[in-house]
C-alpha atoms as a PDB file:
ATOM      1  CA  UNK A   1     -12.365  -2.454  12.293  1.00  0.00           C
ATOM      2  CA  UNK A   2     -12.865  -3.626   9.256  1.00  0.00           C
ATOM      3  CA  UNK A   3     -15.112  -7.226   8.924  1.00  0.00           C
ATOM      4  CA  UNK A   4     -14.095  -9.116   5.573  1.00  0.00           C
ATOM      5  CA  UNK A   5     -17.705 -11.241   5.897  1.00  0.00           C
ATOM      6  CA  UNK A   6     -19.725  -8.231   4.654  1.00  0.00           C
ATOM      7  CA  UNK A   7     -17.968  -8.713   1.412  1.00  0.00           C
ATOM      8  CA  UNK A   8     -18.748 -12.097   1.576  1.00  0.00           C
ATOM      9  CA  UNK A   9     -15.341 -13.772   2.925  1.00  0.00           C
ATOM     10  CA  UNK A  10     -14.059 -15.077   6.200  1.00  0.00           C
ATOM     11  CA  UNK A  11     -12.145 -14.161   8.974  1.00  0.00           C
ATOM     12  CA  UNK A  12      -9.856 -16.870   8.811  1.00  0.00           C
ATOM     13  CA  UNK A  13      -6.430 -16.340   8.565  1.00  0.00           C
ATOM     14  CA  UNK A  14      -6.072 -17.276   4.523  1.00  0.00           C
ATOM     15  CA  UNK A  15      -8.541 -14.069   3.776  1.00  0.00           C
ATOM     16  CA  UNK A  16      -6.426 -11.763   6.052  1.00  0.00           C
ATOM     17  CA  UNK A  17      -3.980  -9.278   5.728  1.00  0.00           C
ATOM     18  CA  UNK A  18      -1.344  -7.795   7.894  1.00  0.00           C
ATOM     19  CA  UNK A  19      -2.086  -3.900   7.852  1.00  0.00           C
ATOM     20  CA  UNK A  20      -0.889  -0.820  10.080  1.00  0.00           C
ATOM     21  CA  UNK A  21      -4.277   0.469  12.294  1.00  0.00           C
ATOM     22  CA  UNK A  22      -4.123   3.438   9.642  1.00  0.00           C
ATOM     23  CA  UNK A  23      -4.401   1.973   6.762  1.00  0.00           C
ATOM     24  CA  UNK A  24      -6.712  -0.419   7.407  1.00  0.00           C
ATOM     25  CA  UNK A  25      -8.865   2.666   9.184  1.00  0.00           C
ATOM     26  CA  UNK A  26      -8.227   4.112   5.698  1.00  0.00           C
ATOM     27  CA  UNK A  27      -9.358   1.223   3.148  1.00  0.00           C
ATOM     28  CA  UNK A  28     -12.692  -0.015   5.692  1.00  0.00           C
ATOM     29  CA  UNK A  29     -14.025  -2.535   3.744  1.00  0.00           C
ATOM     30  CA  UNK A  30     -13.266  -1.269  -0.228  1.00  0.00           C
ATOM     31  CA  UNK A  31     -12.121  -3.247  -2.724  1.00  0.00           C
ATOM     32  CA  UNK A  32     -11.993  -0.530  -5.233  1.00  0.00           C
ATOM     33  CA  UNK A  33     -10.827   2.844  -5.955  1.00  0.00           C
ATOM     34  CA  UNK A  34     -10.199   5.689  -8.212  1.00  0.00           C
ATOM     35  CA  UNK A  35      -6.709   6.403  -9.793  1.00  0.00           C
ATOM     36  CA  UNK A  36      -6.062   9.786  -8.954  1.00  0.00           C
ATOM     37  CA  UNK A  37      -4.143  10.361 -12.458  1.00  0.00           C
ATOM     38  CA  UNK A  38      -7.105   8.715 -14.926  1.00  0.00           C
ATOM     39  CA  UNK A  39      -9.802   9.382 -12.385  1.00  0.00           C
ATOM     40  CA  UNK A  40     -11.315   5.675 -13.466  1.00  0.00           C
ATOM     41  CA  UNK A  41     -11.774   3.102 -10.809  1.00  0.00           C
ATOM     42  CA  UNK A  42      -9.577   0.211 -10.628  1.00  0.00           C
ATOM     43  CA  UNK A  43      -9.131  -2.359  -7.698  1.00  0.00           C
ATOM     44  CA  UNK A  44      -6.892  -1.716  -5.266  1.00  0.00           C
ATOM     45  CA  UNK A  45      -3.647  -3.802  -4.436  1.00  0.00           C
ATOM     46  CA  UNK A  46      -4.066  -6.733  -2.966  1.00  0.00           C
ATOM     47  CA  UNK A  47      -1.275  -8.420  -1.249  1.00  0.00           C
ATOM     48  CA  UNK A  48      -2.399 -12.250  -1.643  1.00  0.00           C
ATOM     49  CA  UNK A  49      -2.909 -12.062  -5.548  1.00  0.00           C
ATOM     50  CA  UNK A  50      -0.311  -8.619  -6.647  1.00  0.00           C
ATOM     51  CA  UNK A  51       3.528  -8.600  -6.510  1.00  0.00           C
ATOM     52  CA  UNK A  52       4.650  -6.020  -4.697  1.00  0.00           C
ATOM     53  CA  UNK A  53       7.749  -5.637  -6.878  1.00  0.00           C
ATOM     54  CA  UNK A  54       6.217  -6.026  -9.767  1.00  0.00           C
ATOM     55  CA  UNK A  55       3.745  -2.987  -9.270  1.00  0.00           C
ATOM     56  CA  UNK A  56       5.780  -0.568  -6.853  1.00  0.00           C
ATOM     57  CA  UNK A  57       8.803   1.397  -5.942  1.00  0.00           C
ATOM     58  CA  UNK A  58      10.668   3.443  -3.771  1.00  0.00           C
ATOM     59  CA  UNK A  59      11.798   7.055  -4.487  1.00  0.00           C
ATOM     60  CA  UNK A  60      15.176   7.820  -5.460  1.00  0.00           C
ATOM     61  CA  UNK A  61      15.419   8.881  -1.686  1.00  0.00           C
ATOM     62  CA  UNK A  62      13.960   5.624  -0.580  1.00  0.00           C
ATOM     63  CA  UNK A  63      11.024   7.331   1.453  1.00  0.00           C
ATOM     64  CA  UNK A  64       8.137   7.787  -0.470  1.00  0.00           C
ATOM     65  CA  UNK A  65       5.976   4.667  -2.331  1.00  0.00           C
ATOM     66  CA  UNK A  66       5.491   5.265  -6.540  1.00  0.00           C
ATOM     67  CA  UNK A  67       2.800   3.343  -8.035  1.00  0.00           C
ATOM     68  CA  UNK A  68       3.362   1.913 -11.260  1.00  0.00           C
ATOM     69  CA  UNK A  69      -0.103   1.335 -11.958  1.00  0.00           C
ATOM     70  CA  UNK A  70      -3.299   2.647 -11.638  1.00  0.00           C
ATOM     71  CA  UNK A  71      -4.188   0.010  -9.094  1.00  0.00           C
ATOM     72  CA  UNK A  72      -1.138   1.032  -6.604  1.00  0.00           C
ATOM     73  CA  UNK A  73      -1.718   4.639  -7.637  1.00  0.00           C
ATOM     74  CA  UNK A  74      -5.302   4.195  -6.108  1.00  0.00           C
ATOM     75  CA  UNK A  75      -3.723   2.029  -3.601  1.00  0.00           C
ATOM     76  CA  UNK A  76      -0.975   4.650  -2.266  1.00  0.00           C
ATOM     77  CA  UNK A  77      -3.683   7.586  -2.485  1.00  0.00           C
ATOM     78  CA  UNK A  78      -6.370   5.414  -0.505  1.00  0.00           C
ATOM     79  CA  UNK A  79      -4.403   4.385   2.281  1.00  0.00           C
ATOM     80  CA  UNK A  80      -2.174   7.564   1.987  1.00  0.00           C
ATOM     81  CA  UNK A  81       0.944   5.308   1.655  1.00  0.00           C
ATOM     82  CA  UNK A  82       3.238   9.078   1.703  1.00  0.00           C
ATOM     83  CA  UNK A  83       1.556  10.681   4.696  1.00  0.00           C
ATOM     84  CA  UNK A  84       4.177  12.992   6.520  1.00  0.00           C
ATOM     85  CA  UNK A  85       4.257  10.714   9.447  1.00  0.00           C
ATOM     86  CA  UNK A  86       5.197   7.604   7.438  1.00  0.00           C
ATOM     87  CA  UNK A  87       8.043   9.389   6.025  1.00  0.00           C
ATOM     88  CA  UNK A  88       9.446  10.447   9.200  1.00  0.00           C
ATOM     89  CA  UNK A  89       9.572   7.046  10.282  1.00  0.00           C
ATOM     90  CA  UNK A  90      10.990   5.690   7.339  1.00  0.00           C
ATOM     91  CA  UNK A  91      13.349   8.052   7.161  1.00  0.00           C
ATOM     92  CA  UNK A  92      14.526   6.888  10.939  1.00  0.00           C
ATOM     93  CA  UNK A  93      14.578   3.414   9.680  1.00  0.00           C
ATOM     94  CA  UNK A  94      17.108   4.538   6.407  1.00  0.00           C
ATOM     95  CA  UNK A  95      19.800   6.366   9.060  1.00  0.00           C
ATOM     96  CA  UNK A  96      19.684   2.420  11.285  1.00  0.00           C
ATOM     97  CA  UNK A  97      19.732   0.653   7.370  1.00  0.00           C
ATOM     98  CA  UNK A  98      16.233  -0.672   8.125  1.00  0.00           C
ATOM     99  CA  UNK A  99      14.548   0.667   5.020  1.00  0.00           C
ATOM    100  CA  UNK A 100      13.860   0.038   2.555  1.00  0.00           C
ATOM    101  CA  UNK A 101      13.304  -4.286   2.444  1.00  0.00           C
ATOM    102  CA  UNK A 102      16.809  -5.281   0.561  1.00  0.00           C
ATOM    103  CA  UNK A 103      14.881  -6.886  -2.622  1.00  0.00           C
ATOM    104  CA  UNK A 104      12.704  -3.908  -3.361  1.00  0.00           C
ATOM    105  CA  UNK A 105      13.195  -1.801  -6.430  1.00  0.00           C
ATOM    106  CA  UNK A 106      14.430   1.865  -6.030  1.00  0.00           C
ATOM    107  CA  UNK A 107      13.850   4.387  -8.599  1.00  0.00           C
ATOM    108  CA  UNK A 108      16.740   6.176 -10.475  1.00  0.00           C
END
């Protein structure tokens, strides 16, 4: 498990972030990573300072995450937002209408 005080922060609540065993397996203790479409390296998304909205969408079939940037593009590649699994799931959750959240973009 990651441990946000070898960056330098805390482990109080404020510095945290709600994340799925996978991902945060997947993103360990980086703060940076490379956009697979410009190869540079760019900081990945981070929940308490990015908008969500403002930075992602969902497919046209409302199962896979598109990154708008190169930060969510390194974001969605790092902790392999799309991985078959995922879908399946969310494609369970779209037959019960619990995906994707209501205010979240969709793409045309």
């Amino acid at each position: 498990m990651f441990c946000p005080y070898l960056l330098g922060g805390t482990d109080s609540l404020d510095n945290l972030a709600l994340a799925c065993f996978h991902c945060n397996r997947r993103k360990t203790n980086r703060v940076t990573a490379s956009d697979p479409e410009s190869g540079g390296t760019v900081p990945l998304f981070n929940p308490r300072q990015n908008s969500w909205r403002e930075h992602f969408v969902w497919s046209a079939d409302k199962l896979r995450v598109i990154g708008l940037t190169a930060t969510r593009r390194a974001t969605i590649a790092t902790l392999d937002f799309n991985r078959e699994r995922i879908i399946h799931i969310r494609a369970a959750d779209l037959e019960i209408g619990r995906h994707p959240p209501a205010d979240e973009p969709i793409a045309e």
